[in-house]
Protein backbone atom coordinates (compact mmCIF):
# COMPACT_ATOMS: atom_id res chain seq x y z
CA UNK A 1 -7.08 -18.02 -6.39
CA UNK A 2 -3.78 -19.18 -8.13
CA UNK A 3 -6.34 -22.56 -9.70
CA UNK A 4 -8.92 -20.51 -10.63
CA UNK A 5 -6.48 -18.24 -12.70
CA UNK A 6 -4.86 -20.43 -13.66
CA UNK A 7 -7.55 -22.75 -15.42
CA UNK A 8 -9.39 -19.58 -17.08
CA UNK A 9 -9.22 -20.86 -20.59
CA UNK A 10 -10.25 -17.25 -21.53
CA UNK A 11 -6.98 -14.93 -20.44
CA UNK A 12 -5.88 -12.74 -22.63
CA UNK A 13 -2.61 -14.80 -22.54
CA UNK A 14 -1.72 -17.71 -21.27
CA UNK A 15 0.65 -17.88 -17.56
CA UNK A 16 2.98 -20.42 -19.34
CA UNK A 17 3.47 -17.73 -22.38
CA UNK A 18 3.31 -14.90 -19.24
CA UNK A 19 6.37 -17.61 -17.89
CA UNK A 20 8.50 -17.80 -20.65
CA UNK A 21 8.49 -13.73 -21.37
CA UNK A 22 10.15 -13.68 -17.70
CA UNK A 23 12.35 -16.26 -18.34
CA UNK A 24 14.14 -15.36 -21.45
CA UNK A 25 14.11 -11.33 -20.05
CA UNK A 26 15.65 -13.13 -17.27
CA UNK A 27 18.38 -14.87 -19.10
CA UNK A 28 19.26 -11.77 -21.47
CA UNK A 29 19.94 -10.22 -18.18
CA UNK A 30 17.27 -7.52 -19.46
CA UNK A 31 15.68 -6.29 -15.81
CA UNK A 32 13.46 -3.71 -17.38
CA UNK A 33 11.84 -6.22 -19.93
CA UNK A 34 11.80 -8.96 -16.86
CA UNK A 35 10.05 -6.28 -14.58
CA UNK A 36 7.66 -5.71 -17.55
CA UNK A 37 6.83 -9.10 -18.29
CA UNK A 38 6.40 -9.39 -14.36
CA UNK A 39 4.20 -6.29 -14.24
CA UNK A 40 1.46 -7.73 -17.42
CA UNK A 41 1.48 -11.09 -15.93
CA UNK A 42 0.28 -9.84 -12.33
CA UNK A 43 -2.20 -7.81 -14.48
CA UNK A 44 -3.01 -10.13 -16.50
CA UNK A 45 -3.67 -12.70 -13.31
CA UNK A 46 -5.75 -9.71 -11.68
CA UNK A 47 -8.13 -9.31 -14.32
CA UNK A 48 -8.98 -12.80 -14.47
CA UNK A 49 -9.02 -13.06 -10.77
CA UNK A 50 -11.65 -9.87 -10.47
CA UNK A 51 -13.97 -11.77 -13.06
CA UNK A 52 -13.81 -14.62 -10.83
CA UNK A 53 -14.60 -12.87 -8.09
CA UNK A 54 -17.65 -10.82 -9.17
CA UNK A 55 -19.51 -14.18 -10.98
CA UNK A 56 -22.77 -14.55 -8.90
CA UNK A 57 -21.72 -18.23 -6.69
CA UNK A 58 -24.00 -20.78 -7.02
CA UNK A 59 -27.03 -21.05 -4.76
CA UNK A 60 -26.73 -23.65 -2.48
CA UNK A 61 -28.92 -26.58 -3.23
CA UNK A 62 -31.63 -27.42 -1.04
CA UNK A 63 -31.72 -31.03 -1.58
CA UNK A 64 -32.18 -33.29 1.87
């Protein structure tokens, strides 16, 4: 799921700018804003995931 996610060129925003919000809440020893950056990532990464998930898959072919 994480490659799929990952590659959606349409996120809301991006896992490296979802990354570096964690990161510098991290560093400024600011828990609250590092769980909240946490908290929209996963979000984020769920929302992308569920339209992933409920795309029709592509019918098999039936070349033989």
């Amino acid at each position: 799921m994480r490659a799929l996610t990952i590659a959606a060129k349409d996120r809301e925003t991006s896992g490296m700018s979802h990354m570096t919000a964690i990161h510098d809440a991290i560093l400024s020893r600011n828990p609250e804003a590092a769980c909240r950056a946490v908290e929209t990532h996963i979000a984020d990464a769920a929302r992308t995931a569920e339209r992933f998930l409920k795309e029709p898959a592509d019918e098999p072919s039936n070349d033989t």
